[in-house]
N, C-alpha and C. Protein backbone atom coordinates (compact mmCIF):
# COMPACT_ATOMS: atom_id res chain seq x y z
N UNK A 1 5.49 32.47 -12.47
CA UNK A 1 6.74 31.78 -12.19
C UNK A 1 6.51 30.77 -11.07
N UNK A 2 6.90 29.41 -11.15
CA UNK A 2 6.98 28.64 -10.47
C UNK A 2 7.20 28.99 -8.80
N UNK A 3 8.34 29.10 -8.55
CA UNK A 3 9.04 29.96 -7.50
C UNK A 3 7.74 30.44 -7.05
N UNK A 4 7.30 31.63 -7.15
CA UNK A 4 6.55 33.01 -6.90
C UNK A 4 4.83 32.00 -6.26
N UNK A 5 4.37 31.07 -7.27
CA UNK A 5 3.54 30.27 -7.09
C UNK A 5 3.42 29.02 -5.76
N UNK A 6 4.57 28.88 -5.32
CA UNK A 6 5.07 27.73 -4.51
C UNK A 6 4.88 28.51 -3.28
N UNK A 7 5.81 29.68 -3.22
CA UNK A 7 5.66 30.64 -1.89
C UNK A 7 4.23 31.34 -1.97
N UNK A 8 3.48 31.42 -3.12
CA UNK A 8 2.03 32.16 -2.51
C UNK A 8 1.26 30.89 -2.13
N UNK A 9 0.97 29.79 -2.66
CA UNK A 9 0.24 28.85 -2.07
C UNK A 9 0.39 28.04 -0.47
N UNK A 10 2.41 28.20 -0.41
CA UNK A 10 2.32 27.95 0.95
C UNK A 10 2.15 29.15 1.98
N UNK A 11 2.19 30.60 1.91
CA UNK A 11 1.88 31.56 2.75
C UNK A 11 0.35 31.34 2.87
N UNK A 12 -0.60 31.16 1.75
CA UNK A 12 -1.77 31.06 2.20
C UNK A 12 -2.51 29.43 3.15
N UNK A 13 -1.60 28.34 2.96
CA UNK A 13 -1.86 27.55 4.09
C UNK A 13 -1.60 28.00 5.64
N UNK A 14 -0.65 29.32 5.37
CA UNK A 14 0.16 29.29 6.75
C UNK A 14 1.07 28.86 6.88
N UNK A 15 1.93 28.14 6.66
CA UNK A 15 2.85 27.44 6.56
C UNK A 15 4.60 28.09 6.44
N UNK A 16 5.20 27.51 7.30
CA UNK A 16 6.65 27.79 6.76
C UNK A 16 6.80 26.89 6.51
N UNK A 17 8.58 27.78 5.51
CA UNK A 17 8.96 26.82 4.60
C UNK A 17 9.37 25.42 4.62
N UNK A 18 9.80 25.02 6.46
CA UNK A 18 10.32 24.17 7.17
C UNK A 18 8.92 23.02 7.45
N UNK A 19 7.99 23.60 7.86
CA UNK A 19 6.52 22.68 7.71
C UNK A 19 5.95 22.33 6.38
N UNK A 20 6.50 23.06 5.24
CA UNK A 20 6.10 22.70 3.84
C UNK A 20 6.82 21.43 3.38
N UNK A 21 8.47 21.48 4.13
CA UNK A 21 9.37 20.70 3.58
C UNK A 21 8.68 19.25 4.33
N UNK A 22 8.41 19.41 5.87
CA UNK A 22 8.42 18.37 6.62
C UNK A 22 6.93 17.31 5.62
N UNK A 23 5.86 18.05 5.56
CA UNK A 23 4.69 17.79 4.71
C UNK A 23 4.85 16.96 3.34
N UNK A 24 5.68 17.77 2.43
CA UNK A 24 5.86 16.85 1.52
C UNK A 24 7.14 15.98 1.28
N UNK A 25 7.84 15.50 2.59
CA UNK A 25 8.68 14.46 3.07
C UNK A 25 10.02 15.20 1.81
N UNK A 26 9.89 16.55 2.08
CA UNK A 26 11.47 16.90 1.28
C UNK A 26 12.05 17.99 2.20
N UNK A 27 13.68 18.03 1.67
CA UNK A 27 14.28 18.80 2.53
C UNK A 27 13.91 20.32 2.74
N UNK A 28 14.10 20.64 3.51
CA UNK A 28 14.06 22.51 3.60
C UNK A 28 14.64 23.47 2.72
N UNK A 29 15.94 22.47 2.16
CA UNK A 29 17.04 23.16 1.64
C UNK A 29 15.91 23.17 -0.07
N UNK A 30 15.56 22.14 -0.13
CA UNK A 30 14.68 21.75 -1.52
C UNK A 30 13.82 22.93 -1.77
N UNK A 31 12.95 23.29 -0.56
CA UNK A 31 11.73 24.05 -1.20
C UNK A 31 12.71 25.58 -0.95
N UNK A 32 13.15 25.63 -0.01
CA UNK A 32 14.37 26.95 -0.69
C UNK A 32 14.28 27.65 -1.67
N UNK A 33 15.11 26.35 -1.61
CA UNK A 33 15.58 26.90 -3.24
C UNK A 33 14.48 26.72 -4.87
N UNK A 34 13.67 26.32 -4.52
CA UNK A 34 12.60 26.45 -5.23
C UNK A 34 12.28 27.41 -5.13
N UNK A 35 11.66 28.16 -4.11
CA UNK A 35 11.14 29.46 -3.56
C UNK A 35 11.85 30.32 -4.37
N UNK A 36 12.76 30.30 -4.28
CA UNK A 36 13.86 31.81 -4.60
C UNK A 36 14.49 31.68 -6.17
N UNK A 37 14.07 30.33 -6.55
CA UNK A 37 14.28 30.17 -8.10
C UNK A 37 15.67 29.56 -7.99
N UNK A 38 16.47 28.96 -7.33
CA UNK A 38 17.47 28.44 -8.06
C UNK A 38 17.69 27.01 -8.29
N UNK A 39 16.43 26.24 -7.97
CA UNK A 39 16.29 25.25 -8.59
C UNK A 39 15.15 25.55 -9.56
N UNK A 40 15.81 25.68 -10.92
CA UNK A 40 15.24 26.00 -12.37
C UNK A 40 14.01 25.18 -12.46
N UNK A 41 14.42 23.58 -12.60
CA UNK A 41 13.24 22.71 -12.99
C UNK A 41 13.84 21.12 -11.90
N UNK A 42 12.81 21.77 -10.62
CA UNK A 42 12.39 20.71 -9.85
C UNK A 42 12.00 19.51 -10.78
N UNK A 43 12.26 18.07 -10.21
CA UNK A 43 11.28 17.49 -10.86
C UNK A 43 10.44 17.11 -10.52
N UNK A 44 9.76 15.87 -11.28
CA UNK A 44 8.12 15.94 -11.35
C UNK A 44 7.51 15.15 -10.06
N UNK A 45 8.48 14.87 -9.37
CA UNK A 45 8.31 13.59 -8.32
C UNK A 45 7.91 14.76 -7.26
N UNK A 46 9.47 15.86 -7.40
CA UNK A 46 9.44 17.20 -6.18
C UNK A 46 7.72 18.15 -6.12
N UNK A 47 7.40 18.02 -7.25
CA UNK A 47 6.59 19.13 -7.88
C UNK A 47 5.15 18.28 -6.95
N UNK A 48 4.65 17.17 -7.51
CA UNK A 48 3.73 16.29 -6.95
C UNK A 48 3.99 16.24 -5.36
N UNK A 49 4.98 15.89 -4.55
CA UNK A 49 5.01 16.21 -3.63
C UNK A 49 4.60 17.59 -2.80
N UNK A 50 4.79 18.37 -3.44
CA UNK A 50 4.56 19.55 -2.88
C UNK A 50 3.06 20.11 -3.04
N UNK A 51 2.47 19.65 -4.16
CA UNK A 51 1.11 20.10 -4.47
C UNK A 51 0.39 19.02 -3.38
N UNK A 52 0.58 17.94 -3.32
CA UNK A 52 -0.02 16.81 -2.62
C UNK A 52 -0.42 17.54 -1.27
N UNK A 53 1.02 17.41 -0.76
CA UNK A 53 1.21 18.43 0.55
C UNK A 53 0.20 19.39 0.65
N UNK A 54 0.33 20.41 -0.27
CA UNK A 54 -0.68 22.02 0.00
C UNK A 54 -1.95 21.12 -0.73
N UNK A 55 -2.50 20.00 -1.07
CA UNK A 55 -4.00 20.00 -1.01
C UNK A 55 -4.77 20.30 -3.12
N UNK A 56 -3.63 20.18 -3.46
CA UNK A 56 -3.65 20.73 -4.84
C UNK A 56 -3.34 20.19 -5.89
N UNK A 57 -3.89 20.64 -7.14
CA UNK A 57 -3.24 19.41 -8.13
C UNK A 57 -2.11 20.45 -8.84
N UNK A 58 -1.42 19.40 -9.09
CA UNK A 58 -0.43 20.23 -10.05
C UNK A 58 -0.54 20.63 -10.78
N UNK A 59 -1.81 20.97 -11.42
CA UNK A 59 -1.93 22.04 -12.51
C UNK A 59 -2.18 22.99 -11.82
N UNK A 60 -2.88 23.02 -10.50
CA UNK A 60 -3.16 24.17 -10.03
C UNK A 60 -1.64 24.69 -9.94
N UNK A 61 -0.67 24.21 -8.89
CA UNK A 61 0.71 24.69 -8.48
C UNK A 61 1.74 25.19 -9.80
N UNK A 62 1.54 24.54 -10.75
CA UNK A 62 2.35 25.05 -11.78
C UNK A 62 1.38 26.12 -12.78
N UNK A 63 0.46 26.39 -12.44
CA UNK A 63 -0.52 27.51 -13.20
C UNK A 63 -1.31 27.02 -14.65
N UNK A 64 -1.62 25.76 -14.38
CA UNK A 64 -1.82 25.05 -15.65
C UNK A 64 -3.60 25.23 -15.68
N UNK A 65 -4.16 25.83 -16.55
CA UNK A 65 -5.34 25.59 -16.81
C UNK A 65 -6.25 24.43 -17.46
């Protein structure tokens, strides 16, 4: 699950959720609610941002082989 994937990649930078947000220039409230699943389907702009941020490609972040 997306969600579940977002919070294990940023616990293993170290990172809170507030330094994840600041990193990939989105709100706090954004990766939130990503985290906890109630934003269903981020989009692809949010998603790239956030992998960028943690160092990763988005296949890695969304579990894509």
């Amino acid at each position: 699950m997306l969600s579940k994937r977002v919070k294990d990649f940023r616990k293993k930078a170290g990172w809170s959720q507030q330094k994840l947000a600041e990193k990939a220039g989105l709100s706090y409230n954004a990766i939130t609610k990503i985290e906890q699943g109630a934003a269903k389907q981020p989009t692809i702009q949010t998603m790239i941002k956030i992998a960028d941020a943690l160092g990763i490609s988005l296949d890695t972040l969304v579990g894509r082989r």
